[in-house]
N, C-alpha and C. Protein backbone atom coordinates (compact mmCIF):
# COMPACT_ATOMS: atom_id res chain seq x y z
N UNK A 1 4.72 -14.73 -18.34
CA UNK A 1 5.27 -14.48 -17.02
C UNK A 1 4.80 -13.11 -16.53
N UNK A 2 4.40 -12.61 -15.29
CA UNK A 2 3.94 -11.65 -14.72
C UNK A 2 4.98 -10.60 -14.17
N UNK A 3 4.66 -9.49 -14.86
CA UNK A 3 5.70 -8.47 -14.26
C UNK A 3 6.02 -8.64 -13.16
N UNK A 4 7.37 -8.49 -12.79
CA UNK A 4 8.00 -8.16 -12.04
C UNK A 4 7.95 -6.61 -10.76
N UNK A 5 7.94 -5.54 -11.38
CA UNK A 5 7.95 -4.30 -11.71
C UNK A 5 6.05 -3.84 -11.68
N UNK A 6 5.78 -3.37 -10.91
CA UNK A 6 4.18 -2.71 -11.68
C UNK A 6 4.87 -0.52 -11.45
N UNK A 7 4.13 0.10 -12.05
CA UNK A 7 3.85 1.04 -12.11
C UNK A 7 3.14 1.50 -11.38
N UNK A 8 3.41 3.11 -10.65
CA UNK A 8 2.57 4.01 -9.82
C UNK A 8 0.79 3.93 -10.56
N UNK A 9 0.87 3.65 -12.04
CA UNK A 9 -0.24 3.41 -12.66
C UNK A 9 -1.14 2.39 -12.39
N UNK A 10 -0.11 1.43 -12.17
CA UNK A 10 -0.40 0.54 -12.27
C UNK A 10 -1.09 0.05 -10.31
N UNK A 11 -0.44 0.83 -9.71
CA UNK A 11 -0.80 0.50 -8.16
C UNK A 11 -1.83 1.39 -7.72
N UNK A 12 -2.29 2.36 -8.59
CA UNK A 12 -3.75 2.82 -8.05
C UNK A 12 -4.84 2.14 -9.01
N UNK A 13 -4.35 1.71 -9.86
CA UNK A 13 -5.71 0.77 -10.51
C UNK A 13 -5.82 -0.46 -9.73
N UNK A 14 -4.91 -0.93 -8.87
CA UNK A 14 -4.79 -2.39 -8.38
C UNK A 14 -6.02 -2.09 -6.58
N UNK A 15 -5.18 -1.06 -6.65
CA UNK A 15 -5.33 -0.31 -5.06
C UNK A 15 -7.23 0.68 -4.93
N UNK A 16 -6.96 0.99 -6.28
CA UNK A 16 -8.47 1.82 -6.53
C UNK A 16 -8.62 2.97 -5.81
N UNK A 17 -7.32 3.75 -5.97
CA UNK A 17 -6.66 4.77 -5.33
C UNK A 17 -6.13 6.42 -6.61
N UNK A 18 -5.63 7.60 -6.16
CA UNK A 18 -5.67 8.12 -6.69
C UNK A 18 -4.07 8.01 -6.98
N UNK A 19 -3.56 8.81 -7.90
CA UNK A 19 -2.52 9.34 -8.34
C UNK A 19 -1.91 9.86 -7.26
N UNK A 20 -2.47 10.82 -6.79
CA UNK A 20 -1.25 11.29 -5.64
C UNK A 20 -1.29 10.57 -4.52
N UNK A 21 -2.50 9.74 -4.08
CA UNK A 21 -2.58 9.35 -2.97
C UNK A 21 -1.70 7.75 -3.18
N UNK A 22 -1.38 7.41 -4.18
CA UNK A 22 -0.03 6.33 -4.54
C UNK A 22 1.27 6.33 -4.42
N UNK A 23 1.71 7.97 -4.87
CA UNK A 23 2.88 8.85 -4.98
C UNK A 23 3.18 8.92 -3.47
N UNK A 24 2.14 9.71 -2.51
CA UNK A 24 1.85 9.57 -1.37
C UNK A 24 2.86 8.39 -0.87
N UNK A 25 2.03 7.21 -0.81
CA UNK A 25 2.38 5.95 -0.29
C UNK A 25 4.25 5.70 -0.40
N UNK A 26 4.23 5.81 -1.70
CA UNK A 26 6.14 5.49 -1.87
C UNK A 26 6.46 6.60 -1.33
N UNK A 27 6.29 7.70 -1.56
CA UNK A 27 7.26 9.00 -1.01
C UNK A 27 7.17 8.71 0.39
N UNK A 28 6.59 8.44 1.33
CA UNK A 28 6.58 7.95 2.48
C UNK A 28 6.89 7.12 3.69
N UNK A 29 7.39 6.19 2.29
CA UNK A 29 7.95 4.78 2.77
C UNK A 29 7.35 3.47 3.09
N UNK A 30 5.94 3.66 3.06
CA UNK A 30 4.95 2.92 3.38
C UNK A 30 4.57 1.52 2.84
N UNK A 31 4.79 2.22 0.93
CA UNK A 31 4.90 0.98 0.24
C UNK A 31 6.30 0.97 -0.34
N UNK A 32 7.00 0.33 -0.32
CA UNK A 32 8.45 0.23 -0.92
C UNK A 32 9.06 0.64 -2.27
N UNK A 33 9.63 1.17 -3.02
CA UNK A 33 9.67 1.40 -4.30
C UNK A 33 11.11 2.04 -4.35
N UNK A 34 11.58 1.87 -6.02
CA UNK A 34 12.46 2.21 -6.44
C UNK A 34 12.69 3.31 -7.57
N UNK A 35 13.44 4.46 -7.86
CA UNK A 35 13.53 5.00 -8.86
C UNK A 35 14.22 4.21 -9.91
N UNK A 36 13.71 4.18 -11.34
CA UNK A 36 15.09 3.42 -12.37
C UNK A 36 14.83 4.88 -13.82
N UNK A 37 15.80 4.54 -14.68
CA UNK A 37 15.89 5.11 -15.81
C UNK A 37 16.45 6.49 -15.56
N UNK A 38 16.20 7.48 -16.90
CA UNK A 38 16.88 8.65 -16.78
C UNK A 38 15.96 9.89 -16.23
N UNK A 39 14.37 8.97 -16.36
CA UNK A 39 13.36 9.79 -15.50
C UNK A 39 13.44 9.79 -14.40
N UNK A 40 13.78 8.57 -13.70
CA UNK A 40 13.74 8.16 -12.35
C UNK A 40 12.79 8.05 -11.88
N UNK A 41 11.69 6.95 -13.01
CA UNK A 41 10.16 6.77 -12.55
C UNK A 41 10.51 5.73 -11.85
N UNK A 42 8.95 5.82 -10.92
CA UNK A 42 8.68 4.48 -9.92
C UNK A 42 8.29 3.52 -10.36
N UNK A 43 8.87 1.97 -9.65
CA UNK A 43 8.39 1.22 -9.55
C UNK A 43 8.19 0.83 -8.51
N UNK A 44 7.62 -0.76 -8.03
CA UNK A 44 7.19 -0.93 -7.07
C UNK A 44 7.16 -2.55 -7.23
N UNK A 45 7.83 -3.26 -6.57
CA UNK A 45 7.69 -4.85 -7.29
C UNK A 45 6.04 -5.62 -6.50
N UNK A 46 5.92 -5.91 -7.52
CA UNK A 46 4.89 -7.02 -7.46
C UNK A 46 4.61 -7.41 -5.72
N UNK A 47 5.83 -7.61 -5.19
CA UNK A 47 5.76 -8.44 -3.85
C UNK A 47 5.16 -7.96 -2.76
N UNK A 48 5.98 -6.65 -3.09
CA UNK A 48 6.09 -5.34 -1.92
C UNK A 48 4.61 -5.22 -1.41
N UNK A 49 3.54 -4.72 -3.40
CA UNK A 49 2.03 -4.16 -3.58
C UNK A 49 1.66 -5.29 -2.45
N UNK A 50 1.33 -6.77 -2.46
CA UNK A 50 0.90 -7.57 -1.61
C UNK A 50 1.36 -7.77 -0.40
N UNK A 51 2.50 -7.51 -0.18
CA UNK A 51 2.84 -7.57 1.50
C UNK A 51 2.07 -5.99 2.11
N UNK A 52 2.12 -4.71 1.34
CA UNK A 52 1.49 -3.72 1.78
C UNK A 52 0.40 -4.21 2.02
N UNK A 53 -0.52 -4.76 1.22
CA UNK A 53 -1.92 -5.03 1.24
C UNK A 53 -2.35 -6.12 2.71
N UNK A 54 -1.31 -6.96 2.65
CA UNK A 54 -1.49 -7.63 4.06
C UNK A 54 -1.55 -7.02 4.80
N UNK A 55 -0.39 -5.75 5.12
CA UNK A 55 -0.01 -5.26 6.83
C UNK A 55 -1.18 -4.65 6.81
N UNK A 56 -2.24 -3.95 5.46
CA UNK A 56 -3.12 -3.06 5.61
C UNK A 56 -4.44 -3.74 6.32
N UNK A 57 -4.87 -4.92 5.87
CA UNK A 57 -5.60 -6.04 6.75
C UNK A 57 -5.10 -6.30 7.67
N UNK A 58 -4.10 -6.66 8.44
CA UNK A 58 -3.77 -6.48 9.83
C UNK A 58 -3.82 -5.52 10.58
N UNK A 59 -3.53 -4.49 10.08
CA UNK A 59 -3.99 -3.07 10.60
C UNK A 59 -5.37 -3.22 11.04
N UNK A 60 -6.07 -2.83 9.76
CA UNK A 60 -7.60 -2.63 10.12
C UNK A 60 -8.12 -4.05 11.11
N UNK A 61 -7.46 -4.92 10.83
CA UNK A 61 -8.25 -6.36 12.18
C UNK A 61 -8.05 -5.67 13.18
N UNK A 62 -6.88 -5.08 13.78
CA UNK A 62 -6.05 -4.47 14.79
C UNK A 62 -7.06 -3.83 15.47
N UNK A 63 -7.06 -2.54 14.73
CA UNK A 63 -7.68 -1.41 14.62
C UNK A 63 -9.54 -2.09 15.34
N UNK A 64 -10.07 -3.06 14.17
CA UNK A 64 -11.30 -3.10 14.88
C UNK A 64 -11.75 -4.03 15.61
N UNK A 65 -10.42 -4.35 16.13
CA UNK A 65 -10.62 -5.51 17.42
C UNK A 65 -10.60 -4.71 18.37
N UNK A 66 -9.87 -3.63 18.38
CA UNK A 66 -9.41 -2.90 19.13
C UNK A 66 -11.00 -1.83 19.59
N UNK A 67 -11.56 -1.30 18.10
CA UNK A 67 -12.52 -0.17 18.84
C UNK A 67 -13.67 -1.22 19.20
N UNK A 68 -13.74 -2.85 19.08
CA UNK A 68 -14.74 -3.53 19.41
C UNK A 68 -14.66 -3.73 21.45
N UNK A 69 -13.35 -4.01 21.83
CA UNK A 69 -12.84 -3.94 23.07
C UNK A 69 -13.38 -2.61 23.84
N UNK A 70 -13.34 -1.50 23.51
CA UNK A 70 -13.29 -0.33 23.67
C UNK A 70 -14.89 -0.09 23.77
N UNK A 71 -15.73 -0.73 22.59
CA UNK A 71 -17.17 -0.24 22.50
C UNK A 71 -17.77 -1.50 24.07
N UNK A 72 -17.42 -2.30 23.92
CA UNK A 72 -17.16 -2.66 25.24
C UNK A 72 -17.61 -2.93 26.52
N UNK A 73 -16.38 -1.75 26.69
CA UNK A 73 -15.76 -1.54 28.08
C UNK A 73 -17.14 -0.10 28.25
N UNK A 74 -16.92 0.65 27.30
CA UNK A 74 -17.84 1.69 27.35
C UNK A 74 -19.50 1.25 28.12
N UNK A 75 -19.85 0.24 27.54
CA UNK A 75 -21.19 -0.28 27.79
C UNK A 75 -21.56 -1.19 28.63
């Protein structure tokens, strides 16, 4: 069965991202996450990593539908 739970470790190896620029992401609110234990390390469920990853492809479609409109209008 597939974790539940991945790790800040675990979401820049998925993401191909750095350490802080992951930390980044949860401290922010961006990607969703929880403190647990007496460390109060992060997790981040499984679901969250893939719904981030969607809005991030909708974004960028957004984004370059958007500067395609724009390149355009320019020309």
């Amino acid at each position: 069965m597939p974790s539940r739970f991945l790790t800040l470790a675990d979401v820049t190896e998925v993401l191909n991202i750095s350490a802080p620029q992951a930390y980044a992401l949860v401290r922010s609110g961006d990607l969703p996450a929880i403190q647990i234990g007496g460390r109060l390390q992060w997790r981040i469920e499984s679901d969250e990593l893939e719904k981030y990853i969607q809005r991030m492809y909708e974004e960028t479609r957004a984004r370059n539908s958007s500067d395609a409109t724009s390149s355009a209008d320019a020309g």
